[in-house]
Protein backbone atom coordinates (compact mmCIF):
# COMPACT_ATOMS: atom_id res chain seq x y z
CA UNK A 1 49.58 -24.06 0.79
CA UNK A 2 48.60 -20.51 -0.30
CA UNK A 3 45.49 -21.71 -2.00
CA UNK A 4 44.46 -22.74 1.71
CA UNK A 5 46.17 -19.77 3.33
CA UNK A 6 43.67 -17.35 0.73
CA UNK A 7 41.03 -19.29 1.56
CA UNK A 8 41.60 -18.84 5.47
CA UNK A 9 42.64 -15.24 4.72
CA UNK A 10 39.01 -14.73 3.29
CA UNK A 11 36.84 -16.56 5.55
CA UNK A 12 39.04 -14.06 8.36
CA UNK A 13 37.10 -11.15 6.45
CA UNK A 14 34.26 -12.29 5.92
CA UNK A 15 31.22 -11.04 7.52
CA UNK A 16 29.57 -12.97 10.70
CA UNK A 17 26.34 -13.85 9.81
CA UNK A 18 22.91 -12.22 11.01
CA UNK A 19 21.41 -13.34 14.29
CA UNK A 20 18.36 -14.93 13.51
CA UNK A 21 15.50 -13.39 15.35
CA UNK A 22 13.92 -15.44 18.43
CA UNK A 23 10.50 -14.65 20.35
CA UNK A 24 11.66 -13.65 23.97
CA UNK A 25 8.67 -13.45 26.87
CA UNK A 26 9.74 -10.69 28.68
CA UNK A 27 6.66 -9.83 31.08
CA UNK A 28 3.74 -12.30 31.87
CA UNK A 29 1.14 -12.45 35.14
CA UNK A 30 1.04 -8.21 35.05
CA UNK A 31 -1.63 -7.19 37.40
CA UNK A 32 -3.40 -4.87 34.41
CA UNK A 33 -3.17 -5.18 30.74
CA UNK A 34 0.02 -3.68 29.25
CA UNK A 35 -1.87 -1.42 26.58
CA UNK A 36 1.13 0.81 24.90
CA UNK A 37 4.65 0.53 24.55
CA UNK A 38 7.29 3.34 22.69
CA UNK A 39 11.07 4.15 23.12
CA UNK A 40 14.08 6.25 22.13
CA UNK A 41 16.11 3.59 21.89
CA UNK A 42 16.21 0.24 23.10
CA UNK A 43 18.08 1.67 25.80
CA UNK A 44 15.13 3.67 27.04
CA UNK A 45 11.87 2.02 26.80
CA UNK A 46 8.47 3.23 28.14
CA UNK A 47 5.77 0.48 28.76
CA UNK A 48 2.34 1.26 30.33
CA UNK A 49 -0.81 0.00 31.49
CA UNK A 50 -4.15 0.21 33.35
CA UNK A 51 -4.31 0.87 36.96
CA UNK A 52 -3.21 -2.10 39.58
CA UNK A 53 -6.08 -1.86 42.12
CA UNK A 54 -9.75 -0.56 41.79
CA UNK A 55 -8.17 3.27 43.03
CA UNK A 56 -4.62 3.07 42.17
CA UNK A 57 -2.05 4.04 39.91
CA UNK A 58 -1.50 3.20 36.33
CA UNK A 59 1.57 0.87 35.62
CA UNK A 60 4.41 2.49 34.34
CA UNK A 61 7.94 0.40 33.57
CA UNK A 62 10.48 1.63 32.04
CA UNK A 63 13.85 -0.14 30.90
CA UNK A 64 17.41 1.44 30.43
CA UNK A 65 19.12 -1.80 28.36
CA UNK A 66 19.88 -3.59 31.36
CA UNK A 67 16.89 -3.32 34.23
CA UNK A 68 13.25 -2.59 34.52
CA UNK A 69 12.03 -0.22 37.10
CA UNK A 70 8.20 0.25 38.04
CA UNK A 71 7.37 4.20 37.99
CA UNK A 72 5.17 5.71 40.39
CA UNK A 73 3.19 9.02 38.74
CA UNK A 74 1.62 10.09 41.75
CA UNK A 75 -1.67 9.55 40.28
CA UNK A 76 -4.71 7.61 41.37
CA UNK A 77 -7.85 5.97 39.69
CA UNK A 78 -5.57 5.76 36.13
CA UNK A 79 -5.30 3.75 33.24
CA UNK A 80 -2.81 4.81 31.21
CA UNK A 81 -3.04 3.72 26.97
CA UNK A 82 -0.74 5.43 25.37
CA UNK A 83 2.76 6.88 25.48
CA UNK A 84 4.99 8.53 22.49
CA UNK A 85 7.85 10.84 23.91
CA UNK A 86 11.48 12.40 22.05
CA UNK A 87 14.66 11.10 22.45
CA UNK A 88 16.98 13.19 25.57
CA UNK A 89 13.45 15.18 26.21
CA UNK A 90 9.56 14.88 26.95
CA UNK A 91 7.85 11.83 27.85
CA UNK A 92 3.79 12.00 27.37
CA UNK A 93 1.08 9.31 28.59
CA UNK A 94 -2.60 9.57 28.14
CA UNK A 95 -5.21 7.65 29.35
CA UNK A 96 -8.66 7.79 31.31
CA UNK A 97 -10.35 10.92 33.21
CA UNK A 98 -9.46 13.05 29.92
CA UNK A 99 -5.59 13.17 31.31
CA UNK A 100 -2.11 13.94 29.87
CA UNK A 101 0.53 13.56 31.68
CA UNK A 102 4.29 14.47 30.98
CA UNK A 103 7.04 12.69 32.22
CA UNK A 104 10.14 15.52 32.78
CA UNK A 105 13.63 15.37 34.68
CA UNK A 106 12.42 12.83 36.89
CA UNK A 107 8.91 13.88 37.27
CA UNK A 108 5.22 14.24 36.11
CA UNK A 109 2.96 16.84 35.49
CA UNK A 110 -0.72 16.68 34.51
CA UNK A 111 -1.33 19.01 31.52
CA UNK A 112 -4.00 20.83 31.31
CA UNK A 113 -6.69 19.12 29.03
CA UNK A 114 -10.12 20.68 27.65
CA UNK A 115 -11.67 18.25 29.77
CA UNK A 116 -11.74 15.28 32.39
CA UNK A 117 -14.14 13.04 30.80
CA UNK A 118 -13.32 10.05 28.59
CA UNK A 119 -10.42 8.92 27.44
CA UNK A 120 -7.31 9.59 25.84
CA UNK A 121 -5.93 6.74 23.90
CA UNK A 122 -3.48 8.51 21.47
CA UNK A 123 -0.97 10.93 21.42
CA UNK A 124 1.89 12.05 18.78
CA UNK A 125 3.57 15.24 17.81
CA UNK A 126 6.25 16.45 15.38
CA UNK A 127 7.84 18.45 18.20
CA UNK A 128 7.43 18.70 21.85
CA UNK A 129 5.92 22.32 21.17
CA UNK A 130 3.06 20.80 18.43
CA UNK A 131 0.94 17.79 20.15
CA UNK A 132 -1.85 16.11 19.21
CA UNK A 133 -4.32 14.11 21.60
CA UNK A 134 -7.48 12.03 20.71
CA UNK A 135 -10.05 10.23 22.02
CA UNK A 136 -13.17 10.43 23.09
CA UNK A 137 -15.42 12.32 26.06
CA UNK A 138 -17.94 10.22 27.28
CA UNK A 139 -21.14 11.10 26.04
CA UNK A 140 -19.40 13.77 23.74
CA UNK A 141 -18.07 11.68 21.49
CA UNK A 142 -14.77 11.59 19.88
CA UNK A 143 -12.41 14.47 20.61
CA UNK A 144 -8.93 15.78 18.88
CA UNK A 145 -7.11 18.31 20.83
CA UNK A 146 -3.94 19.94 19.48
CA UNK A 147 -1.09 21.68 21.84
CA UNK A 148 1.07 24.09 20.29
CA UNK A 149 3.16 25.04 23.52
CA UNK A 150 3.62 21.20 25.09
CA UNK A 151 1.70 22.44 28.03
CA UNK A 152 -1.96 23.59 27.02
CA UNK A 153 -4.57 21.48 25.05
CA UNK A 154 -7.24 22.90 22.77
CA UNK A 155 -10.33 21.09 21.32
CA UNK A 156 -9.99 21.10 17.44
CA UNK A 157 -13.78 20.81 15.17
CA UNK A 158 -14.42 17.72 13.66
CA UNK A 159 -15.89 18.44 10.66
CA UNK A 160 -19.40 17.02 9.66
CA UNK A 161 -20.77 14.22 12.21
CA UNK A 162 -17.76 13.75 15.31
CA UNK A 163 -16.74 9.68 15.36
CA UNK A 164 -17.78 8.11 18.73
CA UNK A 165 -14.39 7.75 19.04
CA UNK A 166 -10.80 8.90 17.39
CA UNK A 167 -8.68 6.13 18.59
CA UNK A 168 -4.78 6.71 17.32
CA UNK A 169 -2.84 9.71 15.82
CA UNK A 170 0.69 9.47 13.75
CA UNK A 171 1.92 11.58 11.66
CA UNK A 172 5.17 12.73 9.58
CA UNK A 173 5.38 16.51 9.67
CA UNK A 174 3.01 18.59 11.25
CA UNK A 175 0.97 19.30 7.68
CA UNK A 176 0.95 15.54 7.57
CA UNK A 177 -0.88 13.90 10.85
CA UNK A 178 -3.49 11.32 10.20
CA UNK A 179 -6.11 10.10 12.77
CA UNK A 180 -8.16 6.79 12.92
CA UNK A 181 -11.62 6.46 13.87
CA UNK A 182 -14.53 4.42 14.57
CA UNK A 183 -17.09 3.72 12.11
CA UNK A 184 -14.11 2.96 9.32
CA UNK A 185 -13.46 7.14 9.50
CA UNK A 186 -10.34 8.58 9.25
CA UNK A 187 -9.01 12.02 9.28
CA UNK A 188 -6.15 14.08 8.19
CA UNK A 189 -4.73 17.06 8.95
CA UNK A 190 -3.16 19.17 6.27
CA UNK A 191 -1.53 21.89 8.35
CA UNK A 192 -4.81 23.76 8.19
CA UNK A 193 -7.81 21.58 8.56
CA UNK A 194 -8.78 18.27 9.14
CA UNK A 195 -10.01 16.18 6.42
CA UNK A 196 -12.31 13.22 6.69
CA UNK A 197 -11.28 9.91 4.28
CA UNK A 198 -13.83 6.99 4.81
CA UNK A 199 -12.69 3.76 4.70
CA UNK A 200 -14.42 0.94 2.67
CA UNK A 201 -15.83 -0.10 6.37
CA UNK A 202 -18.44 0.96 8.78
CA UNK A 203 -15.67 -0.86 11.40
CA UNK A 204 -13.72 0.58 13.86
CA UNK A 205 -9.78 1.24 13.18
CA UNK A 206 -7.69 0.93 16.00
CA UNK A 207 -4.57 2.07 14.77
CA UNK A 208 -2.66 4.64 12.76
CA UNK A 209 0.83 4.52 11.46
CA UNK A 210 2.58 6.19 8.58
CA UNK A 211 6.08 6.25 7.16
CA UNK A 212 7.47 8.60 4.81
CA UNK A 213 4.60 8.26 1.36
CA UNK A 214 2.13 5.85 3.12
CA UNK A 215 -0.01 5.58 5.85
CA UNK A 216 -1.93 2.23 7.22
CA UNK A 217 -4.52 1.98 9.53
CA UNK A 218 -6.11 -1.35 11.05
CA UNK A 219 -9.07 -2.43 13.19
CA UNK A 220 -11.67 -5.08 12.96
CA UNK A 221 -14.03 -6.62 14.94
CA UNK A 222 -14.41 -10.63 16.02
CA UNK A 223 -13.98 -12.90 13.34
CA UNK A 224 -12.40 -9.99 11.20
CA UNK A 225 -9.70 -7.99 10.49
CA UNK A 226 -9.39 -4.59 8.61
CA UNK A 227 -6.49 -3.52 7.21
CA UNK A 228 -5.71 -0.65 4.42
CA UNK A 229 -3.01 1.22 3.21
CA UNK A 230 -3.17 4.32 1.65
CA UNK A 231 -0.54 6.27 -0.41
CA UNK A 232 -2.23 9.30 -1.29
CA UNK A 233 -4.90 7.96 -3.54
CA UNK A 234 -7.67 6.73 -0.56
CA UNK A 235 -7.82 4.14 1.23
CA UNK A 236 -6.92 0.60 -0.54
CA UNK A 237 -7.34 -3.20 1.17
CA UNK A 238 -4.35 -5.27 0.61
CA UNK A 239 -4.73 -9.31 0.26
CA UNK A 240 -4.09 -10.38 4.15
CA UNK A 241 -6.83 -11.54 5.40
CA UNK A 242 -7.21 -12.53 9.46
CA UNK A 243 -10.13 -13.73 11.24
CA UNK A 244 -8.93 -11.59 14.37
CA UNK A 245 -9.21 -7.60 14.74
CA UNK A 246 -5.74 -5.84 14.59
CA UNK A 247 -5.28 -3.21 17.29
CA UNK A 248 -1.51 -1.84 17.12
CA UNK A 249 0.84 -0.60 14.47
CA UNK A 250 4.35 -0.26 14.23
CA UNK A 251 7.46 1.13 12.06
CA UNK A 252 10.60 1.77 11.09
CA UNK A 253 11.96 2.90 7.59
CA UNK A 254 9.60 1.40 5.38
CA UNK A 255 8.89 -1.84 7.13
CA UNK A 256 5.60 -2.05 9.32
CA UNK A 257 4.49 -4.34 12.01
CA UNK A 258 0.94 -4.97 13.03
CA UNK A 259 -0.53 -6.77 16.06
CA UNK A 260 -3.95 -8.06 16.92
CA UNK A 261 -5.90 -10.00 19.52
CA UNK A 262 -5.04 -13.61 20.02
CA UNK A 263 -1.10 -13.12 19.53
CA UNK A 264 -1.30 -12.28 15.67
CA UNK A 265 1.35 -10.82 14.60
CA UNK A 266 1.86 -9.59 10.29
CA UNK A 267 4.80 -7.55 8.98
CA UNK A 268 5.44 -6.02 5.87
CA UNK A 269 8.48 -5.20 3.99
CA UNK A 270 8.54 -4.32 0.17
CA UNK A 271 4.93 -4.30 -0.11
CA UNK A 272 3.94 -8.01 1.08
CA UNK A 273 2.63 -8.63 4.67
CA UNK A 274 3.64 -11.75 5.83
CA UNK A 275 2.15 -13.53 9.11
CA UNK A 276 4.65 -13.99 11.72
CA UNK A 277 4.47 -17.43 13.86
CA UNK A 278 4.58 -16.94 17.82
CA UNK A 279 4.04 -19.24 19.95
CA UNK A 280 4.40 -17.61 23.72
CA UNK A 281 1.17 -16.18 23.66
CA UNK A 282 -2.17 -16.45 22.68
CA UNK A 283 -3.53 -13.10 24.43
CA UNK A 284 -4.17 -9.92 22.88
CA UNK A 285 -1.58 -7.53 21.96
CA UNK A 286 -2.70 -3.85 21.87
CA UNK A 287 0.63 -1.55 21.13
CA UNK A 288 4.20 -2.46 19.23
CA UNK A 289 7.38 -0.61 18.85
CA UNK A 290 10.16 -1.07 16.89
CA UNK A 291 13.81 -0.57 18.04
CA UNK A 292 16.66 1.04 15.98
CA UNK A 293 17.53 -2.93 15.66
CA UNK A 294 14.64 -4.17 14.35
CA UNK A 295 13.65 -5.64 17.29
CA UNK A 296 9.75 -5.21 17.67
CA UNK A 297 8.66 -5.53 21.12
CA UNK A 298 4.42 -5.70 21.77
CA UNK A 299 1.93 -5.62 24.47
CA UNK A 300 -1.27 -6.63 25.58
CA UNK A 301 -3.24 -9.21 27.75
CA UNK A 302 -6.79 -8.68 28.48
CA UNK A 303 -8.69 -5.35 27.35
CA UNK A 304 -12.09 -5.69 26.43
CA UNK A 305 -14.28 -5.74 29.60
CA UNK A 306 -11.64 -5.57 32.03
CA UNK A 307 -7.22 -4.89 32.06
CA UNK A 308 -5.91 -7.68 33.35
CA UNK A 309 -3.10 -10.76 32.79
CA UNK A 310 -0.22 -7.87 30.58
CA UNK A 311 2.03 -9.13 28.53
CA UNK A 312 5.42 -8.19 26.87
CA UNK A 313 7.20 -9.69 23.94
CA UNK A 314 9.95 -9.55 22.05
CA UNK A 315 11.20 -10.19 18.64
CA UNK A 316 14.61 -9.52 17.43
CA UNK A 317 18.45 -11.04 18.01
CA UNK A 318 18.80 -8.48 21.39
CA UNK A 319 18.96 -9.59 24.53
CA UNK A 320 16.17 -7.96 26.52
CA UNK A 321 15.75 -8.30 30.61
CA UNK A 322 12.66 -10.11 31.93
CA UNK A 323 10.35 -7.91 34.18
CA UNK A 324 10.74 -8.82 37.84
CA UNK A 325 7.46 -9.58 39.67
C-alpha cells in the first residue's frame, strides 16, 4: 500500500507535460496582403498591410490577448511593410511615399523623412532615440536613414555603388546593426560606418535577423532559396536547400524562424534548420514574429504584382483569437 501511495505521491509532482504545438489560421480573405507582423508580447501584437482600396488607408490590426481591433492612421494612398516598436512605448510603421509613421498614446504622427519617394520596408533601433530606416527612393536607389532623436531622419552614404534596394535592418546594439540588400549585398554598421559584406550571390536578400554572435539573412528568387549565416567570419551557406525564395526572419534566444513564398516555413535550433510541415496555407508569407512563448505567428498572401488575399498564422500551444471580417 505505500509502494502505490509513493507512486501516486510522485506522479502528484510530477510535471504536466508540454503542449504540443498546433498550426492555428487566424486571418484569411484580408482585403491586402498582410506584409509585417511584431509585438511586445503576445498580449500586444501589431500586424500590418497594404492599403484596402486604390486611395485608402493601410491595414493596421492590432491584438491585446483576447480581441483584434482594425486601426485607422489617418492616412491615405498607404501601404504599410513594416513595423518594430518597444514594449510600454513607441510603435513605428514604414511603408510607401518614403513614410514613417509612429504610433504614440493613442495616436500617429508622420515623421519627418529625407524624402517622399520610394519605399520604406524596414525599420529597427536599439532605442526609441537611435532608429534606423531603409529602403529605397525610386529612381535613387536604395536608401538608409538613421534617427538619433525618434523624430528626425537623416540620409546615411552608402559606400561604393548604393544597392537598388536595402530591404531589412536588425541589429543588437547600436555598433552592431546589419542591413540586407539586393544584389546578394549586405551592410553593417559598426557604430561609425557602414561596411559592405557580399554574399556568395548576385540575389536579392529579403531579410535580416541577428541574435546575440550571429546574424542570418535570406532571399532568393523562383525556384531558389538563399540562405547564410554569418558569425563574424563572412557570410557562410548552410545545407537547407528550398526551391522557393525566403522573405521573413524571425527570433528569439538563439532559435530562428524563417518564412518564404508558398507557406515554407524552416527553423533552427542548435545549429540545424529543420523544415516545418503546414498545411493551412499555400500563399506567401512575408514577415514572422516570435512570442515570449515560442509561439511564431507569420504573414503574407499575395505581394508580387499586387497586395491582396493576407494571411495570418500561428504556431505554438496559445490560444490566439481569429480576426473578425
Amino acid at each position: 500500500m505505500r509502494g502505490v501511495l509513493a507512486v501516486l505521491l510522485l506522479g502528484c509532482g510530477s510535471d504536466p507535460p508540454t503542449p504540443t504545438p498546433t498550426w492555428h489560421s487566424i486571418a484569411t480573405g484580408e482585403t491586402s496582403a498582410l506584409l509585417a507582423v511584431w509585438g511586445a508580447s503576445s498580449d500586444e501584437v501589431w500586424v500590418v498591410g497594404g492599403r484596402t482600396s486604390l486611395s485608402g488607408g493601410p491595414t493596421i490590426l492590432r491584438y491585446d490577448g483576447a480581441t483584434w481591433t482594425r486601426v485607422d492612421s489617418q492616412q491615405t494612398n498607404l501601404d504599410l511593410w513594416w513595423v518594430f516598436g518597444f514594449a510600454d512605448g513607441d510603435v513605428f510603421m514604414t511603408g510607401s511615399g518614403g513614410s514613417i509613421l509612429r504610433y504614440r498614446d493613442g495616436g500617429f504622427t508622420r515623421l519627418n523623412t529625407p524624402s517622399v519617394a520610394g519605399t520604406i520596408f524596414g525599420l529597427w533601433g536599439s532605442s526609441p532615440t537611435d532608429l534606423w530606416a531603409v529602403g529605397d527612393a525610386g529612381t535613387a536607389g536604395g536608401v538608409v536613414w538613421h534617427s538619433v532623436d525618434g523624430q528626425n531622419f537623416e540620409p546615411v552614404t552608402i559606400p561604393g555603388t548604393a544597392p537598388r534596394t536595402v530591404f531589412k535592418v536588425h541589429g543588437q546594439a547600436s555598433n552592431d546593426v546589419w542591413m540586407s540588400c539586393s544584389a546578394g549585398l549586405t551592410l553593417h554598421w559598426d557604430g561609425t560606418q557602414l561596411v559592405r559584406e557580399q554574399a556568395s550571390t548576385t540575389n536579392s536578400l529579403f531579410s535580416m535577423i541577428t541574435t546575440p554572435g550571429l546574424a542570418v539573412t535570406v532571399g532568393g528568387i523562383s525556384g531558389v532559396g538563399e540562405l547564410f549565416e554569418n558569425t563574424g567570419n563572412g557570410w557562410a551557406s548552410p545545407a537547407l536547400q528550398v526551391p522557393v525564395p525566403w522573405r521573413g526572419t524571425a527570433a528569439i534566444g538563439s532559435d530562428i524562424t524563417i518564412v518564404g513564398e508558398s507557406g515554407v516555413v524552416a527553423q533552427r535550433t542548435t545549429s540545424t534548420w529543420t523544415v516545418l510541415k503546414q498545411q493551412l496555407t499555400t500563399l506567401n508569407f512575408h514577415s514572422a514574429w516570435i512570442d515570449e512563448d515560442h509561439g511564431l505567428w507569420a504573414v503574407g498572401g499575395l505581394f508580387d504584382g499586387g497586395l491582396s488575399d493576407g494571411v495570418l498564422v500561428y504556431y505554438g500551444s496559445g490560444s490566439i483569437a481569429e480576426v473578425s471580417p
